[in-house]
Protein backbone atom coordinates (compact mmCIF):
# COMPACT_ATOMS: atom_id res chain seq x y z
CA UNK A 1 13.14 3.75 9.94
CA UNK A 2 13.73 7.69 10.36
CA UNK A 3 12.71 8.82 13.40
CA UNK A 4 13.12 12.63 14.14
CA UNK A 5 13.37 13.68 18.07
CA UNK A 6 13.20 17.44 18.54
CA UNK A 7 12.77 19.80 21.71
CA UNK A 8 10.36 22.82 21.07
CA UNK A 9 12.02 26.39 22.02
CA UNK A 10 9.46 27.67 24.11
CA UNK A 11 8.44 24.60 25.66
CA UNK A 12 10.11 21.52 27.24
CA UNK A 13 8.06 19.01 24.92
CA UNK A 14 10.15 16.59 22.80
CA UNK A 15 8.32 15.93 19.57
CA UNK A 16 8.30 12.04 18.14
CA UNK A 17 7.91 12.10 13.86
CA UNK A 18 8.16 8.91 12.22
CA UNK A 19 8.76 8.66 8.94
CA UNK A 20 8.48 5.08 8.11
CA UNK A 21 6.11 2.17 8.92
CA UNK A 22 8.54 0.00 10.65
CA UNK A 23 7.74 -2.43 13.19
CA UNK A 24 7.67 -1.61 17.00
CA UNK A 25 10.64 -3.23 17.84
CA UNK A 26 12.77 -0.51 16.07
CA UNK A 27 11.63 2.41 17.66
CA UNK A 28 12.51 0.98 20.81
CA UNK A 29 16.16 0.75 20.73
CA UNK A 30 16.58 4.19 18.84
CA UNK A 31 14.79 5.34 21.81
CA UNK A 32 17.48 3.68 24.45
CA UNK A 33 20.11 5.38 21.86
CA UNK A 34 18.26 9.02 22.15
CA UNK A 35 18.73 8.78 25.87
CA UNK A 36 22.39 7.35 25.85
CA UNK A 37 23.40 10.33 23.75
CA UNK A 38 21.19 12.49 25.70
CA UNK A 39 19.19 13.99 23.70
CA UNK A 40 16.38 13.00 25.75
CA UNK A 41 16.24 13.73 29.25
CA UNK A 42 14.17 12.82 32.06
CA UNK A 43 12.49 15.59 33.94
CA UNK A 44 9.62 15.27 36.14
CA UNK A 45 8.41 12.22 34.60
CA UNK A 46 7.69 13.83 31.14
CA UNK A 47 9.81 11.56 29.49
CA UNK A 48 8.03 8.76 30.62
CA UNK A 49 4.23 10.18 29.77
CA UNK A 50 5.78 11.36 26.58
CA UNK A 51 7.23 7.71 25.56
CA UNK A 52 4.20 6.13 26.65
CA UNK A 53 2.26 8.21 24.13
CA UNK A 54 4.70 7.79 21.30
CA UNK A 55 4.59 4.01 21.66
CA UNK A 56 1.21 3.88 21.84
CA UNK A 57 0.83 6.10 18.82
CA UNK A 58 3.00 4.12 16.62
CA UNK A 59 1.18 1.07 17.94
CA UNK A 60 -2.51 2.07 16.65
CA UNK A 61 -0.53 3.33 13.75
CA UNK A 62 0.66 -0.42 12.79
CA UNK A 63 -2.60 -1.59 13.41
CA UNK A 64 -4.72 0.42 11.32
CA UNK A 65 -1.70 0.00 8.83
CA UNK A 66 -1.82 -4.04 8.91
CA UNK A 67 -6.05 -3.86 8.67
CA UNK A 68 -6.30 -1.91 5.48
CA UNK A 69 -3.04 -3.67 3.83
CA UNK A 70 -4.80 -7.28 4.60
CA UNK A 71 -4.26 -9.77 1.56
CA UNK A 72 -7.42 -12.09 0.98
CA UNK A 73 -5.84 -15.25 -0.63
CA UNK A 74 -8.66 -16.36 -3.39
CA UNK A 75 -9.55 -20.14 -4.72
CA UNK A 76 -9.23 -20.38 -8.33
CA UNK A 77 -12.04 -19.55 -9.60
CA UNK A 78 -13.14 -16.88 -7.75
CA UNK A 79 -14.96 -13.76 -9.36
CA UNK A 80 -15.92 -10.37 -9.02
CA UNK A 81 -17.81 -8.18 -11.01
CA UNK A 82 -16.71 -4.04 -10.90
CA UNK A 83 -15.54 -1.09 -12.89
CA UNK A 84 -11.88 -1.29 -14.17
CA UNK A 85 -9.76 1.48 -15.04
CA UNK A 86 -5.88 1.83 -16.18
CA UNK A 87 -3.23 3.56 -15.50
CA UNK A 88 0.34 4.04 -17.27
CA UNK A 89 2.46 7.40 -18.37
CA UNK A 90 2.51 9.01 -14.73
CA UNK A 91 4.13 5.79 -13.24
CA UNK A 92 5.93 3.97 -15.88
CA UNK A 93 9.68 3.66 -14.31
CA UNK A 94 8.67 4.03 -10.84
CA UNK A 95 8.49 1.10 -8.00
CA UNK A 96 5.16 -0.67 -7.41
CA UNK A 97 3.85 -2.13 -4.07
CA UNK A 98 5.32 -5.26 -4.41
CA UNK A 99 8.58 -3.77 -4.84
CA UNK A 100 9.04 -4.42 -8.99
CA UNK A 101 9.23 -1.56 -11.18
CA UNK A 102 6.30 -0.77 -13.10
CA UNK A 103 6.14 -1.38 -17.01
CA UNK A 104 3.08 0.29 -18.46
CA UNK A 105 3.16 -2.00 -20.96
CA UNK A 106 3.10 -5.27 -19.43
CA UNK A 107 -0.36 -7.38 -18.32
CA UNK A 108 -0.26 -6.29 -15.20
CA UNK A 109 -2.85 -5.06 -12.71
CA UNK A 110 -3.32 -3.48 -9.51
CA UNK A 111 -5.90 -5.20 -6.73
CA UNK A 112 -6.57 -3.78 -3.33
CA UNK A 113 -6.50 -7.34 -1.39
CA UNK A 114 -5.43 -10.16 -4.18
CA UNK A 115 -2.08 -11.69 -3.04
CA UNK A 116 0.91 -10.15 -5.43
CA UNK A 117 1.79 -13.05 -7.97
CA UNK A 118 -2.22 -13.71 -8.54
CA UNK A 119 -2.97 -14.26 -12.16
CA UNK A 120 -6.54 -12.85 -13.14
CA UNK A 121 -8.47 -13.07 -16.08
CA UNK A 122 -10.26 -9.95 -16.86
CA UNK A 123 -13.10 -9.74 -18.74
CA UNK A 124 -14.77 -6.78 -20.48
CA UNK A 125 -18.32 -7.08 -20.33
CA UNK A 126 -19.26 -4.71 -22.95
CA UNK A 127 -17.06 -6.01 -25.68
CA UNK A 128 -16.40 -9.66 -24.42
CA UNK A 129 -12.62 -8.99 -24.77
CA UNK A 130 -10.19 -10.99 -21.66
CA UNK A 131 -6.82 -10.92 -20.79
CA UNK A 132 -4.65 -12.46 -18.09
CA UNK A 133 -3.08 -9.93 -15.73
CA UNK A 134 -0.39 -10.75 -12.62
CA UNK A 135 -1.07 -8.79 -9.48
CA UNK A 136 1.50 -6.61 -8.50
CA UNK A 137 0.14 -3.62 -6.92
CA UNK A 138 -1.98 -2.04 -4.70
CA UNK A 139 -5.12 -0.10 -5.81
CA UNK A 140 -6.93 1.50 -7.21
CA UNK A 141 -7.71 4.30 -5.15
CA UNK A 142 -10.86 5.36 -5.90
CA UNK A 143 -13.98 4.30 -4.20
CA UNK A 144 -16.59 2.00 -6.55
CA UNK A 145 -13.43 0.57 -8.55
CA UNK A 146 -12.82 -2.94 -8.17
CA UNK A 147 -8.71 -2.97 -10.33
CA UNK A 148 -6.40 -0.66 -11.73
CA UNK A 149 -5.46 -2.45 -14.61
CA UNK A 150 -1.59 -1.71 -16.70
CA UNK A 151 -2.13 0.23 -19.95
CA UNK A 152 -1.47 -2.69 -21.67
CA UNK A 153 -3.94 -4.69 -20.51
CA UNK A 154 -6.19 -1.93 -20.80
CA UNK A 155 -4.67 -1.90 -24.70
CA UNK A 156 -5.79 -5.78 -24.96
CA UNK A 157 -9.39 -5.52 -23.45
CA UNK A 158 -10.40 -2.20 -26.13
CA UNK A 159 -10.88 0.33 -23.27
CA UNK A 160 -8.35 3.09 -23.14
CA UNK A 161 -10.46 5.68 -25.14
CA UNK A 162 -12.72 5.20 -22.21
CA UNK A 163 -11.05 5.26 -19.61
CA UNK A 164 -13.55 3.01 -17.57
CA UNK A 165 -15.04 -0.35 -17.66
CA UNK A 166 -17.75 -2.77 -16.62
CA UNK A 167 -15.52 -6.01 -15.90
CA UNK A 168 -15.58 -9.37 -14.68
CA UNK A 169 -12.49 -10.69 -12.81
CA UNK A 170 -12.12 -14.46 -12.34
CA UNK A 171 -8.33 -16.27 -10.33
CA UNK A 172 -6.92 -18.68 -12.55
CA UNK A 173 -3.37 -18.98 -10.92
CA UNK A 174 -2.41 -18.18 -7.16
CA UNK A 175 0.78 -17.44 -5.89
């Protein structure tokens, strides 16, 4: 976790930024550490109004954090009917939610509350073509859009031209 304590110029506030979305219980100690070292003071009770408020900030922050990251584990079988779209080039290479590095090219597919390690099969209504996909990401990010699916999938189910489209996803494998 990076925290960053700094003391404003004109003013005696101290400034809390947090950089990460570590639990509580790490802020904490660097706290104790920014006083032992003193670069934190305690003066008139600021210190303790301004802790207060950075604890309770991070606090609502893991909270709102854990409630929009919630996994819904799925029986097999389970559907859902949506619009699909893929994505590939802009983050071949780079690291995906679950930690793995994303190949544009494998079956994969990104869900916004399917456990990681869920195997889907994804139907395209328009053309009747399906393919199994793993869940290993988060997404997709737009509003009305049920799964981001890998370019190759997207490859397998005819629908790249397009971009977008009308699918049917069904669990066949949990983790």
């Amino acid at each position: 976790m990076n925290a960053f304590i700094s003391k404003s110029r004109e003013t005696s506030i101290y400034r809390f930024s947090l950089t990460s979305r570590e639990p509580l219980e790490y802020f904490i100690p660097m706290m104790k550490n920014a006083l032992k070292h003193r670069l934190i003071h305690e003066s008139r009770g600021n210190f303790t109004y301004s802790l207060i408020f950075a604890l309770l900030a991070v606090f609502a922050l893991q909270i709102s954090c854990a409630q929009k990251l919630q996994t819904k584990p799925r029986k097999i079988g389970w559907e859902q009917k949506g619009t699909a779209c893929w994505y590939g080039d802009k983050y071949h290479g780079r690291r995906t939610s679950s930690g793995e590095v994303f190949d544009m090219h494998k079956l994969t597919a990104a869900h916004p509350s399917l456990p990681f390690g869920t195997v889907v099969r994804v139907r395209n209504l328009s053309n009747g073509k399906e393919v199994l996909v793993r869940i290993n990401d988060r997404g997709p990010t737009v509003r009305g859009r049920i799964i981001d699916l890998a370019y190759g999938a997207a490859k397998e189910l005819d629908m790249v031209s397009a971009g977008l489209a009308e699918v049917e996803l069904t669990v066949v494998e949990t983790p």
